[in-house]
PDB file of N, CA and C in Angstrom:
ATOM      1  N   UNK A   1     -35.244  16.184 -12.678  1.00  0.00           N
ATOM      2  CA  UNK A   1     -34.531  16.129 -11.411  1.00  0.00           C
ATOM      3  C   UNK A   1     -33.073  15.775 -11.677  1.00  0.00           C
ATOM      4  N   UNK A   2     -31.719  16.539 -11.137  1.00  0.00           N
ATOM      5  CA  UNK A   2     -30.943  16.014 -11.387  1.00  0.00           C
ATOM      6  C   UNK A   2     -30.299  15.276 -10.442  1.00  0.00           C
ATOM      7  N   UNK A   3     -29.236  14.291 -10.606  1.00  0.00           N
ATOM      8  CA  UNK A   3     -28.579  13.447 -10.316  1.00  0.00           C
ATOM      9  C   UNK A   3     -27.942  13.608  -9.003  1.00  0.00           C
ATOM     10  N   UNK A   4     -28.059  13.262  -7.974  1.00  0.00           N
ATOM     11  CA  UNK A   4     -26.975  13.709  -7.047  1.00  0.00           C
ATOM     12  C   UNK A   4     -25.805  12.888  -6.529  1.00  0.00           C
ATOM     13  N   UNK A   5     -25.672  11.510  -6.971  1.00  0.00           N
ATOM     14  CA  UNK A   5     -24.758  10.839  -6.601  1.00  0.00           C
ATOM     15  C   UNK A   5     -23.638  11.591  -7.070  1.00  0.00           C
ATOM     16  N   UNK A   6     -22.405  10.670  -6.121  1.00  0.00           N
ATOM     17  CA  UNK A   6     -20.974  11.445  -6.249  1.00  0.00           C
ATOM     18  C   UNK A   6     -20.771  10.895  -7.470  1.00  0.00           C
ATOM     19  N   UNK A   7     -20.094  11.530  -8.537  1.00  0.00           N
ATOM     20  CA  UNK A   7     -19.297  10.587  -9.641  1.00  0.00           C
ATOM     21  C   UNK A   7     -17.716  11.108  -9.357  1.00  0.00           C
ATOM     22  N   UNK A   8     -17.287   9.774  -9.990  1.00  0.00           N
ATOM     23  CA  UNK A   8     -15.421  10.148 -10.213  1.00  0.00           C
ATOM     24  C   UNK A   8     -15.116   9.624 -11.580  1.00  0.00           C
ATOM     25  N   UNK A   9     -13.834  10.362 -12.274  1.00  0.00           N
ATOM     26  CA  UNK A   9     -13.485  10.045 -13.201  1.00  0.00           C
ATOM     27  C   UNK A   9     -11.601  10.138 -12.912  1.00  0.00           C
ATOM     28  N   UNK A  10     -11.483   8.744 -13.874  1.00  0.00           N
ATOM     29  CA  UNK A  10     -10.206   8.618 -13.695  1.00  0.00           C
ATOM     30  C   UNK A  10      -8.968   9.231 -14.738  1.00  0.00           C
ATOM     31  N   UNK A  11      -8.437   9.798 -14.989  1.00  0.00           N
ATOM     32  CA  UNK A  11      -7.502  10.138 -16.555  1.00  0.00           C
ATOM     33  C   UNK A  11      -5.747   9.238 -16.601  1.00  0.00           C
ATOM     34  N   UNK A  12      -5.307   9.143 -16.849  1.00  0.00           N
ATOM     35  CA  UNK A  12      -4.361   8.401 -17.762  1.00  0.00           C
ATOM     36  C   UNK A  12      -3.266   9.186 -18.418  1.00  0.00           C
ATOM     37  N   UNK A  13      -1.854   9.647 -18.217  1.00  0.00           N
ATOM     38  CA  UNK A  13      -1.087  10.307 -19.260  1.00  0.00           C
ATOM     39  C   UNK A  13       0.151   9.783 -19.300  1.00  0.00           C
ATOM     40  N   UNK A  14       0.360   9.272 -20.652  1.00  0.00           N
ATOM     41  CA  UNK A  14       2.061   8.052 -20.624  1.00  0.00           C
ATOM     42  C   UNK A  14       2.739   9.515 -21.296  1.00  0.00           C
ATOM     43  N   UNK A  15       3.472  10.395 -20.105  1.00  0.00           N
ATOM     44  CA  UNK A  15       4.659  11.100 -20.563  1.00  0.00           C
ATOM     45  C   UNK A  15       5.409  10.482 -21.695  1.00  0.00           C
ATOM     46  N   UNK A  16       5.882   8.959 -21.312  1.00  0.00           N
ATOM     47  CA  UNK A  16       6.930   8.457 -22.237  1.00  0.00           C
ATOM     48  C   UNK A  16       6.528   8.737 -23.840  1.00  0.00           C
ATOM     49  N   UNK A  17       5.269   8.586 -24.139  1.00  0.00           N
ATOM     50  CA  UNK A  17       4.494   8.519 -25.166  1.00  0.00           C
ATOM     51  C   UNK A  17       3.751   9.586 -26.088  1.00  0.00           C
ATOM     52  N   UNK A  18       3.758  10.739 -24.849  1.00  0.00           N
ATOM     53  CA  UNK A  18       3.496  11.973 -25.078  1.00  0.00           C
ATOM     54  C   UNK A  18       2.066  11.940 -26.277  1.00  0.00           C
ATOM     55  N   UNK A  19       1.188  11.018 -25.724  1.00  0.00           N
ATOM     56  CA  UNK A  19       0.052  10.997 -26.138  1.00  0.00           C
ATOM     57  C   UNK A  19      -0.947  11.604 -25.156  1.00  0.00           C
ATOM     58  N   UNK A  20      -2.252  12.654 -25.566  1.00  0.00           N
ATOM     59  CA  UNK A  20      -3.187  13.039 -24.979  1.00  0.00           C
ATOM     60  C   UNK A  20      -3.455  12.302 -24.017  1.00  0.00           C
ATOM     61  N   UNK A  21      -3.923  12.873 -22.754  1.00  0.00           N
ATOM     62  CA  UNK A  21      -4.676  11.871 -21.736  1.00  0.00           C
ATOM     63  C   UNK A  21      -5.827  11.287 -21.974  1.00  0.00           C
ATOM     64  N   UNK A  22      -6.135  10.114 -21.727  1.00  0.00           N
ATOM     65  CA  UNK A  22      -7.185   9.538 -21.707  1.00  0.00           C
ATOM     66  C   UNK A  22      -8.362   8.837 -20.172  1.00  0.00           C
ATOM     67  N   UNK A  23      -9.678   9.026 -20.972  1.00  0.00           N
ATOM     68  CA  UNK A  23     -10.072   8.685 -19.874  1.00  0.00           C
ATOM     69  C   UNK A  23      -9.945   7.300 -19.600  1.00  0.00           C
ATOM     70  N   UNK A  24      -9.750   6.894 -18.474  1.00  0.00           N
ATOM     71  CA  UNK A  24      -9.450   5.140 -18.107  1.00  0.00           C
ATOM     72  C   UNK A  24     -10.428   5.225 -16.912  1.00  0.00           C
ATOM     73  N   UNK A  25     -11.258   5.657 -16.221  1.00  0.00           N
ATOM     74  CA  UNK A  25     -12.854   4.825 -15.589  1.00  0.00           C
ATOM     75  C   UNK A  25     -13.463   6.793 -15.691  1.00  0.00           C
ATOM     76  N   UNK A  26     -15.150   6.407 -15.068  1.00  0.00           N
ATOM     77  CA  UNK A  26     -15.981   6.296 -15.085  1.00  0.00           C
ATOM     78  C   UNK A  26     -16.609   5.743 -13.782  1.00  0.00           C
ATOM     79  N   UNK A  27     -17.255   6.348 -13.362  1.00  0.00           N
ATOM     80  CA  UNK A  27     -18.383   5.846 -12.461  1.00  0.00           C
ATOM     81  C   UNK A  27     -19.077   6.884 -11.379  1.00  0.00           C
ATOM     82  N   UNK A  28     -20.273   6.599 -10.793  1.00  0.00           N
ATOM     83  CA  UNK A  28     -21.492   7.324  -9.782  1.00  0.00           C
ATOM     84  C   UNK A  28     -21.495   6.585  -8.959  1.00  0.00           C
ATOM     85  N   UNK A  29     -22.344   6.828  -7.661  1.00  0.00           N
ATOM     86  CA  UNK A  29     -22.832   6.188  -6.409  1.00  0.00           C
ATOM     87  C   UNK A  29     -21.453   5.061  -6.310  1.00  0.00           C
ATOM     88  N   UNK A  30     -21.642   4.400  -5.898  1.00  0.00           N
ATOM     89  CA  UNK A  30     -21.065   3.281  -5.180  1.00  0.00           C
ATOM     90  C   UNK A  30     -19.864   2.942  -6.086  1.00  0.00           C
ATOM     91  N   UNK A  31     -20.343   2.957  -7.538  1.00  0.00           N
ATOM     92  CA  UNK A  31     -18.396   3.188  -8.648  1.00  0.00           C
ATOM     93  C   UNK A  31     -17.764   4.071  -8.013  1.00  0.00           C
ATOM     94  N   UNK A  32     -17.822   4.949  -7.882  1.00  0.00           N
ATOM     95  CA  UNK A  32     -17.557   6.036  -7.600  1.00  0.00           C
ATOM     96  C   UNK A  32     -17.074   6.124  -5.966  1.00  0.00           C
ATOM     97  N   UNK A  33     -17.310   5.883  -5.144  1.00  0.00           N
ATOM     98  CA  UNK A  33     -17.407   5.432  -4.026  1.00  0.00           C
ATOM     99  C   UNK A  33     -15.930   4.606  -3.922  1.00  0.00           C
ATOM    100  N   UNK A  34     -15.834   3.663  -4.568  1.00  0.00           N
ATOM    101  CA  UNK A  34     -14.787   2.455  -5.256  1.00  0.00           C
ATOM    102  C   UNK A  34     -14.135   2.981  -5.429  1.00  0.00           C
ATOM    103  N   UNK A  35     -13.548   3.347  -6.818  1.00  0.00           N
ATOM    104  CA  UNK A  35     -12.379   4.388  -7.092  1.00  0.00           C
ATOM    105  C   UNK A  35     -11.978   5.374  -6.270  1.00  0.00           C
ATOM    106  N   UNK A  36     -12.682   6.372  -5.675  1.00  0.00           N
ATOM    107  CA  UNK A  36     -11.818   7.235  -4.785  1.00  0.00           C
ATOM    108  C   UNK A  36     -11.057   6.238  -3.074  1.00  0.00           C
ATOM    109  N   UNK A  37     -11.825   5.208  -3.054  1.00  0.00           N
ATOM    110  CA  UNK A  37     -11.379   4.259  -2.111  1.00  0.00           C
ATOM    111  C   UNK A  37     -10.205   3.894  -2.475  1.00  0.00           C
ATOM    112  N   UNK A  38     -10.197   2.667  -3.788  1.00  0.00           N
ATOM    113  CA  UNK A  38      -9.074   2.474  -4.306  1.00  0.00           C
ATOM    114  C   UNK A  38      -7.915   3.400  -4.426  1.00  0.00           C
ATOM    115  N   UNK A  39      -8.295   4.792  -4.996  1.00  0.00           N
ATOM    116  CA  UNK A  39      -7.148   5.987  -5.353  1.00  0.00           C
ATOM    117  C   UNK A  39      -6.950   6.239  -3.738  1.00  0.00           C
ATOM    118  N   UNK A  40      -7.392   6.551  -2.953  1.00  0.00           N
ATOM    119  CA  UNK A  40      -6.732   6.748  -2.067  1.00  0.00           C
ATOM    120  C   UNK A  40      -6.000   5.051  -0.854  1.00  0.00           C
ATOM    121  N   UNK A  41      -6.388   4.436  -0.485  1.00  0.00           N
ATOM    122  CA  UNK A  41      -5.697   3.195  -0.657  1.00  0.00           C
ATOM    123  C   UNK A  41      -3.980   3.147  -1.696  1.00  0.00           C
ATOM    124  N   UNK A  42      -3.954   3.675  -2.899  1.00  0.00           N
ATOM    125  CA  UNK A  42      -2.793   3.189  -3.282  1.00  0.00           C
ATOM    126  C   UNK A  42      -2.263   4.888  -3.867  1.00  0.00           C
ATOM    127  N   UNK A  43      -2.147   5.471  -2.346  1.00  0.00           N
ATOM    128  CA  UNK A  43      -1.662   7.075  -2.908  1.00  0.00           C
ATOM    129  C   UNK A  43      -2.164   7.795  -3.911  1.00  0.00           C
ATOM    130  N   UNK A  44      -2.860   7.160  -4.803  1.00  0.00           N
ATOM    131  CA  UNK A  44      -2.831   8.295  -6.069  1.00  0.00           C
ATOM    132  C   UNK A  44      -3.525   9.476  -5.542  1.00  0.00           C
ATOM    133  N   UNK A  45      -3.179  10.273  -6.136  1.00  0.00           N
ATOM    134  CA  UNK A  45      -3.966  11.726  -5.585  1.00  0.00           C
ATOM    135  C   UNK A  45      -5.111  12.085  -6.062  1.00  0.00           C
ATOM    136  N   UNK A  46      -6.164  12.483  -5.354  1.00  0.00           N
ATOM    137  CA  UNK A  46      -7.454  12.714  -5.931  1.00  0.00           C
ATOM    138  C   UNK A  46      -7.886  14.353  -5.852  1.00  0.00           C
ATOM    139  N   UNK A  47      -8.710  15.054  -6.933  1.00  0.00           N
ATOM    140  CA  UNK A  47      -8.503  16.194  -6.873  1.00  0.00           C
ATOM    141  C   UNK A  47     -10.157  16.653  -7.243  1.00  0.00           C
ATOM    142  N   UNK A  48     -10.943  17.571  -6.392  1.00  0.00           N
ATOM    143  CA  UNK A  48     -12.231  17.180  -6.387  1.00  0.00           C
ATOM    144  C   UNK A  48     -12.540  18.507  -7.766  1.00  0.00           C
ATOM    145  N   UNK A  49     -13.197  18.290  -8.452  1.00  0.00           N
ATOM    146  CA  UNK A  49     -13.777  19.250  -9.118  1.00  0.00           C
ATOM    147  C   UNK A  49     -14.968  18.663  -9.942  1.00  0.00           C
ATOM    148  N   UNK A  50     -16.221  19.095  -9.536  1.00  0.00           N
ATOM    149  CA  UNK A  50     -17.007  18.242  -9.715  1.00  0.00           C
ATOM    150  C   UNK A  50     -17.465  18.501 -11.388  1.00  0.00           C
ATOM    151  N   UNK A  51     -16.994  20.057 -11.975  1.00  0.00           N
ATOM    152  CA  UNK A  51     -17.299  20.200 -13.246  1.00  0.00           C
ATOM    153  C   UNK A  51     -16.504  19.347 -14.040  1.00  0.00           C
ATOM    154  N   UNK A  52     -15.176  19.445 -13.934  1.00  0.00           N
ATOM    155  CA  UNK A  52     -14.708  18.455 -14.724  1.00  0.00           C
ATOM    156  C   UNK A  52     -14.873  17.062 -15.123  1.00  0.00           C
ATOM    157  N   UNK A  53     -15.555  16.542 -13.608  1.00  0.00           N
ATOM    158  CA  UNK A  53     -15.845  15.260 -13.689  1.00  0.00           C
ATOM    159  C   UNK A  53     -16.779  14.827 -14.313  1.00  0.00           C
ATOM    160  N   UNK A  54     -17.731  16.154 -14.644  1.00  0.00           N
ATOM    161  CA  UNK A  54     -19.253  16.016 -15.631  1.00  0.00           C
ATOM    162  C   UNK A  54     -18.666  16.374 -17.285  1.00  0.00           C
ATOM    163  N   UNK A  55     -17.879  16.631 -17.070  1.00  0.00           N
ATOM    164  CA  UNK A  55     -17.490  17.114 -18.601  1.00  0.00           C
ATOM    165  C   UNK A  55     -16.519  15.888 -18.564  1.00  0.00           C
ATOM    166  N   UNK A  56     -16.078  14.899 -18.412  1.00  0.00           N
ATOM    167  CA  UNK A  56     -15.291  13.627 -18.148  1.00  0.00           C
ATOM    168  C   UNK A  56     -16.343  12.611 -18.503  1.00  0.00           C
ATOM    169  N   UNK A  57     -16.705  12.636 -18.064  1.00  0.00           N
ATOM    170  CA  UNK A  57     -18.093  11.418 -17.704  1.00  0.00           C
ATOM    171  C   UNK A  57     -18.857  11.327 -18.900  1.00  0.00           C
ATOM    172  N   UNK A  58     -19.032  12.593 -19.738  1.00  0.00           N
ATOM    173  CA  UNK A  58     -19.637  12.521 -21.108  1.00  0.00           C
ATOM    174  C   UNK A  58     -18.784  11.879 -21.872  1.00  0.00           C
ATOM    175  N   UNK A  59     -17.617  11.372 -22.139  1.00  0.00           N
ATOM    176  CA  UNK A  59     -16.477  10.986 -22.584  1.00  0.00           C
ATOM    177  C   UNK A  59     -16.733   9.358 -22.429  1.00  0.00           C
ATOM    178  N   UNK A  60     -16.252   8.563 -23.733  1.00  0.00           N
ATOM    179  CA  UNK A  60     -16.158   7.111 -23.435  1.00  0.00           C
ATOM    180  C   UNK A  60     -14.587   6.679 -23.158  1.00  0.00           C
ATOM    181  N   UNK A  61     -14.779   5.234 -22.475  1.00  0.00           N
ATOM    182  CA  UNK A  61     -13.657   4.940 -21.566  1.00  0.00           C
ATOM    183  C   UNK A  61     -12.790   4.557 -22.936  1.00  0.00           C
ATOM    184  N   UNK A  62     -11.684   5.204 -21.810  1.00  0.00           N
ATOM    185  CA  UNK A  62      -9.978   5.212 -23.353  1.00  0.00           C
ATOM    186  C   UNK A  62     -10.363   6.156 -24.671  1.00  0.00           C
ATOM    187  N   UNK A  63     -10.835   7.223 -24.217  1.00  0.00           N
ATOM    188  CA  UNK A  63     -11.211   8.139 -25.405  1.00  0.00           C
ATOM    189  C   UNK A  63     -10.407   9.200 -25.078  1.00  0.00           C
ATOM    190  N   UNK A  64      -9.559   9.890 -26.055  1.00  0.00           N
ATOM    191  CA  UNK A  64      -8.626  10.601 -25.758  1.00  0.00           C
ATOM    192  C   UNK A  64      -9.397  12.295 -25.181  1.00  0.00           C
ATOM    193  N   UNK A  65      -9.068  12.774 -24.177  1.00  0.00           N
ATOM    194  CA  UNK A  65      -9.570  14.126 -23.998  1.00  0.00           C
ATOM    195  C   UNK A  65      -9.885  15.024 -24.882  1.00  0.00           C
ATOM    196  N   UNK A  66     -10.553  15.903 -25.245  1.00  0.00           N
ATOM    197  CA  UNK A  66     -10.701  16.723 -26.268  1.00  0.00           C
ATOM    198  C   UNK A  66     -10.014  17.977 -26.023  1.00  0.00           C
ATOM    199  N   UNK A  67      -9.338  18.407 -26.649  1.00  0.00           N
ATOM    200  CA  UNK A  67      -8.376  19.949 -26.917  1.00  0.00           C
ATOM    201  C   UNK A  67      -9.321  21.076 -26.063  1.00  0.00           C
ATOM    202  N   UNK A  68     -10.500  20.866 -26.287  1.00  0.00           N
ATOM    203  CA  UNK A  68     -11.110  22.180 -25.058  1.00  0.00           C
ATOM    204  C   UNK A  68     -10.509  22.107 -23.549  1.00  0.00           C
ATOM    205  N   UNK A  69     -10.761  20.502 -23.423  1.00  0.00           N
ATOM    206  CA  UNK A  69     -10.221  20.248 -22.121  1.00  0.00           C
ATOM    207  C   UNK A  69      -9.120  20.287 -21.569  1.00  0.00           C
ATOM    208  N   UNK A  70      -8.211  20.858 -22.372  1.00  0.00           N
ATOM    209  CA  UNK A  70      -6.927  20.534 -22.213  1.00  0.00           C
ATOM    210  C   UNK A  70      -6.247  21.087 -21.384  1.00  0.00           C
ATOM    211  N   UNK A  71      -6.192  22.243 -20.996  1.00  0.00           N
ATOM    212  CA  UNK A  71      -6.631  23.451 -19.339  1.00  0.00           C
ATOM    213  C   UNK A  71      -6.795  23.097 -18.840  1.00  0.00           C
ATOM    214  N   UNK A  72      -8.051  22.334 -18.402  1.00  0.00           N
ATOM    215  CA  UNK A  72      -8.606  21.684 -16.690  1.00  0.00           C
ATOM    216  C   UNK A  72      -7.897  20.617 -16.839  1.00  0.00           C
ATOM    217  N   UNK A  73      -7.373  19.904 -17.564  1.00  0.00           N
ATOM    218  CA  UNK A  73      -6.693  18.644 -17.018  1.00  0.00           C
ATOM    219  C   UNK A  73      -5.285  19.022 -17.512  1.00  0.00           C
ATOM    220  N   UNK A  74      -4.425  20.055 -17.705  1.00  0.00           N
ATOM    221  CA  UNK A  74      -3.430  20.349 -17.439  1.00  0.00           C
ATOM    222  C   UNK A  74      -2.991  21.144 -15.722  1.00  0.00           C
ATOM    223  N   UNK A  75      -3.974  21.908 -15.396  1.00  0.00           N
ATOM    224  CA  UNK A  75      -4.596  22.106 -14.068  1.00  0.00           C
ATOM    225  C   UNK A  75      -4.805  20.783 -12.940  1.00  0.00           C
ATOM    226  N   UNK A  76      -4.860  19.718 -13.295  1.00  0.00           N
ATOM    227  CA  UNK A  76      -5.358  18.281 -13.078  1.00  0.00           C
ATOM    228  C   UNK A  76      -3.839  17.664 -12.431  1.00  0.00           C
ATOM    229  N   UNK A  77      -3.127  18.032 -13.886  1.00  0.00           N
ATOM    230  CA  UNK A  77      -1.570  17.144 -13.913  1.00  0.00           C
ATOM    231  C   UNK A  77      -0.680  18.501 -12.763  1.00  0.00           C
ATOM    232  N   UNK A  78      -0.529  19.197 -13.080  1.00  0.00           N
ATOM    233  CA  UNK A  78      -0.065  20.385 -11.946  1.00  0.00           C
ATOM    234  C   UNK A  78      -0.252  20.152 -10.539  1.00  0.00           C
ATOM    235  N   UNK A  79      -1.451  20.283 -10.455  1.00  0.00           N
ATOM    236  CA  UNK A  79      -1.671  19.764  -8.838  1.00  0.00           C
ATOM    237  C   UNK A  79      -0.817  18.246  -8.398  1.00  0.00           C
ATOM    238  N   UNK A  80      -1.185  17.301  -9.376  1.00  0.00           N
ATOM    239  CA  UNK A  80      -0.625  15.669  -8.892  1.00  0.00           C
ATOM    240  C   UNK A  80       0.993  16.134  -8.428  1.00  0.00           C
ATOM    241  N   UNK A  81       1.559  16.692  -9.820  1.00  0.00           N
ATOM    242  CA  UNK A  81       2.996  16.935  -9.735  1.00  0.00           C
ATOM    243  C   UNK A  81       3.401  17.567  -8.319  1.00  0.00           C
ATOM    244  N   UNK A  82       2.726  18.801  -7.980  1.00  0.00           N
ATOM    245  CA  UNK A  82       2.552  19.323  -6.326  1.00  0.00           C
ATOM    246  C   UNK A  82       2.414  18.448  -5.327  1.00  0.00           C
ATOM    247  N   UNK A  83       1.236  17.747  -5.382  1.00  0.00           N
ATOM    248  CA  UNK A  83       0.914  16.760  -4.573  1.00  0.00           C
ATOM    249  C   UNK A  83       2.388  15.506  -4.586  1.00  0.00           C
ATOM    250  N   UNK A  84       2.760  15.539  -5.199  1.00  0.00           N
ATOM    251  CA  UNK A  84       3.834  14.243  -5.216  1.00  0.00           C
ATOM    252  C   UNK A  84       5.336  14.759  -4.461  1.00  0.00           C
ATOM    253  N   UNK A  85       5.249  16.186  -5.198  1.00  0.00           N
ATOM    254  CA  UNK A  85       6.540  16.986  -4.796  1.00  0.00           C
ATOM    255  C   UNK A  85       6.305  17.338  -2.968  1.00  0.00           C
ATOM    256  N   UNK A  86       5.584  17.688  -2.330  1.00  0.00           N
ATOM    257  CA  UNK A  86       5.204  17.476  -1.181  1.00  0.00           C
ATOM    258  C   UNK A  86       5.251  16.518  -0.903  1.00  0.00           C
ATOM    259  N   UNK A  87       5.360  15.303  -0.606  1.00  0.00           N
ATOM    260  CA  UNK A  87       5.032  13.710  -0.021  1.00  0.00           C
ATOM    261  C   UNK A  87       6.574  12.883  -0.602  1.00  0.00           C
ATOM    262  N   UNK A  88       7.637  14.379  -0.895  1.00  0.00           N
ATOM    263  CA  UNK A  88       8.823  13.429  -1.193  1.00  0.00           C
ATOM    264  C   UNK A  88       9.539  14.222   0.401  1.00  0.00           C
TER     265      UNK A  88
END
């Protein structure tokens, strides 16, 4: 049977540093629940794609993204940049 709670995953990218993104949370049901509360509460932009978030979620916390992924969460950073450029 699979899983149906919501999960969210959070990512991480220090331009200044120009290091890979990393994942920084993790979480289902009620984590999950939390974080998109929190992210929306303090603007950050949330962007639903539920594959990514399963291909995220296999990932341990502060583990740098893997090069496959590097598309959907360049796709990820695009949208925020949109999303921010709108709301100026």
């Amino acid at each position: 049977m699979k899983d149906k709670r919501l999960k969210a995953a959070a990512i991480r990218y220090d331009r200044e540093k120009h290091i890979a993104p990393k994942v920084t949370a993790i979480g289902k049901g009620l984590v999950a629940d939390t974080m998109i509360e929190k992210a929306s509460e303090h603007h950050i932009p949330i962007l639903e794609d539920a594959a990514l978030v399963e291909l995220l979620s296999e990932l341990n916390l502060n583990e740098t993204i893997p090069e496959e992924l590097y598309q959907a969460v360049a796709e990820v950073f695009a949208f925020i940049y949109r999303t921010d450029q709108s709301m100026e």
